[in-house]
Protein backbone atom coordinates (compact mmCIF):
# COMPACT_ATOMS: atom_id res chain seq x y z
CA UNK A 1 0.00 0.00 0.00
CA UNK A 2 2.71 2.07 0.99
CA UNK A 3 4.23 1.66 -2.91
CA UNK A 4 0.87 3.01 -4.53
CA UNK A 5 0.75 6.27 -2.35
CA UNK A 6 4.50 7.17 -3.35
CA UNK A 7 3.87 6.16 -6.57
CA UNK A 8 0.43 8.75 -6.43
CA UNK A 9 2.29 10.99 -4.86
CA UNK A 10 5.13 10.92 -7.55
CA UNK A 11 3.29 11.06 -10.01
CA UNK A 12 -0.21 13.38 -9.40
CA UNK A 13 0.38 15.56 -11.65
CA UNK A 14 0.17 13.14 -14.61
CA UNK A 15 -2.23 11.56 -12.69
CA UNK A 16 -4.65 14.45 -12.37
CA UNK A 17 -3.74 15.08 -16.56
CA UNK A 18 -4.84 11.57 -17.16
CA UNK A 19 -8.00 12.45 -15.45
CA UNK A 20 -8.64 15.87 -17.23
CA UNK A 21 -7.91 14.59 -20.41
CA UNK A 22 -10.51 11.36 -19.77
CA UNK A 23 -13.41 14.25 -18.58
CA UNK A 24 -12.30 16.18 -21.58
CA UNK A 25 -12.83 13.86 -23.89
CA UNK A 26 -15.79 12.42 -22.62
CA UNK A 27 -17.38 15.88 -22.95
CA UNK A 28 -16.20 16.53 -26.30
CA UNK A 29 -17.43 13.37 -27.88
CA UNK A 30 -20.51 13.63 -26.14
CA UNK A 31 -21.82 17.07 -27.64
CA UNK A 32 -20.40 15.71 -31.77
CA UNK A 33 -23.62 15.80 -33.67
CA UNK A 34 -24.42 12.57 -35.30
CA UNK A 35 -24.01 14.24 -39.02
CA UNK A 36 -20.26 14.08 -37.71
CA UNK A 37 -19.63 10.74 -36.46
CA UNK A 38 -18.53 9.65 -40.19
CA UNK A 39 -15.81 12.01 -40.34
CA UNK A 40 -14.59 11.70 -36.89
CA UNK A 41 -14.22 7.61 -36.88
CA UNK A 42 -12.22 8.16 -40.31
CA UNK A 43 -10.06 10.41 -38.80
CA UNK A 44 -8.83 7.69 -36.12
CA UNK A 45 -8.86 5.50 -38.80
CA UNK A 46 -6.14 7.71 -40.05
CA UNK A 47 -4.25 8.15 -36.65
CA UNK A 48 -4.70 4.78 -36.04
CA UNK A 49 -2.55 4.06 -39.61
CA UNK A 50 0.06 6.14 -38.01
CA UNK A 51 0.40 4.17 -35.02
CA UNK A 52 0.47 0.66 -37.01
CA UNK A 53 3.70 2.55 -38.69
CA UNK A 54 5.24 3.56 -35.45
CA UNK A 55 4.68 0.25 -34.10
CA UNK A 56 6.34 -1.58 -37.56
CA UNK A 57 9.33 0.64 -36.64
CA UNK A 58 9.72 -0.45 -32.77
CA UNK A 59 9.34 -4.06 -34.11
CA UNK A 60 11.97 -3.64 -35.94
CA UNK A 61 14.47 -2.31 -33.55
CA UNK A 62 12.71 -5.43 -30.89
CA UNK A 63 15.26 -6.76 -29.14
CA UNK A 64 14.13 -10.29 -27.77
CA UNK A 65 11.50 -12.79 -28.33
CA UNK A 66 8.48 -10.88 -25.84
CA UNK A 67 9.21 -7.53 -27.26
CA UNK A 68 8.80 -9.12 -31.01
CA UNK A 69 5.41 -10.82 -29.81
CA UNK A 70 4.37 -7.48 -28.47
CA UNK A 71 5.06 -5.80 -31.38
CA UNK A 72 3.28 -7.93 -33.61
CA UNK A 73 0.08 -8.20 -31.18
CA UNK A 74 0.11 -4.12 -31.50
CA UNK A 75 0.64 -4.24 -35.48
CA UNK A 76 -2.12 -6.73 -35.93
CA UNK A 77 -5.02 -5.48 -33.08
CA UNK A 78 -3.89 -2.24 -34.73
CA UNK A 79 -4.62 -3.22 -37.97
CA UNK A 80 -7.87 -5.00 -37.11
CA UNK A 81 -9.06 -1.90 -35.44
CA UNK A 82 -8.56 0.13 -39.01
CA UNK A 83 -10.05 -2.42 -40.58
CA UNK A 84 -12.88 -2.59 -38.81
CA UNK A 85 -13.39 1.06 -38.46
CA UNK A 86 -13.50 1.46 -42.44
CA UNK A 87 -15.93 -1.24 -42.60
CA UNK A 88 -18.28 0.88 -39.95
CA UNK A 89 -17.52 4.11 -41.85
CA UNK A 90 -18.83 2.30 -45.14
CA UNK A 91 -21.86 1.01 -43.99
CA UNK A 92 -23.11 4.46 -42.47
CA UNK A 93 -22.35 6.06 -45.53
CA UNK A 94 -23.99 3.52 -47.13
CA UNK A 95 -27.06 4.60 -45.10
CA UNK A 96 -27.20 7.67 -46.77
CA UNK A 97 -27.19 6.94 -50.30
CA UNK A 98 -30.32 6.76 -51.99
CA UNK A 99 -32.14 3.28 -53.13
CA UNK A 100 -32.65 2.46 -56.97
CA UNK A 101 -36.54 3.07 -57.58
CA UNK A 102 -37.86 -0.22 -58.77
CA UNK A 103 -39.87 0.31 -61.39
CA UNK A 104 -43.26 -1.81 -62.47
């Protein structure tokens, strides 16, 4: 116990940013109008690319078996999570395209 309250007290300040930043975004997300949820997943689609390329790099500076197994878990839940997220992204743009008339 005594090890978690030095390591609080170390560290608060982070702390408390890590706790901002979670309120922060919470509130921001909350008030995006649903016309804008589209946009916003394919721009952390985007990020997300980003971080599959950082974490390519890091693999390939991996020293060791665990840090090599870590590095490929991150590339491939990263790239599942891109994946997945242009797949959403598709099908609610999909919603908004109009239907063929069928004609009789």
């Amino acid at each position: 116990m005594e090890n978690i309250l030095e390591f609080i007290y170390t560290y608060r300040q982070e702390i408390f940013l890590v706790i901002l930043s979670v309120f922060l975004g919470i509130e921001v997300i909350s008030h995006v109008p649903a016309v804008l949820h589209t946009p916003l997943m394919s721009g952390a689609n985007a990020i997300h690319g980003v971080v599959i390329i950082g974490a390519i790099i890091v693999m390939g500076h991996a020293e060791g078996v665990l840090a090599m197994v870590f590095g490929f878990l991150a590339v491939f839940l990263g790239t599942l999570n891109v994946v997945g997220g242009f797949v959403v992204t598709d099908r609610m743009l999909d919603m908004f395209k109009k239907k063929p008339e069928v004609k009789k």
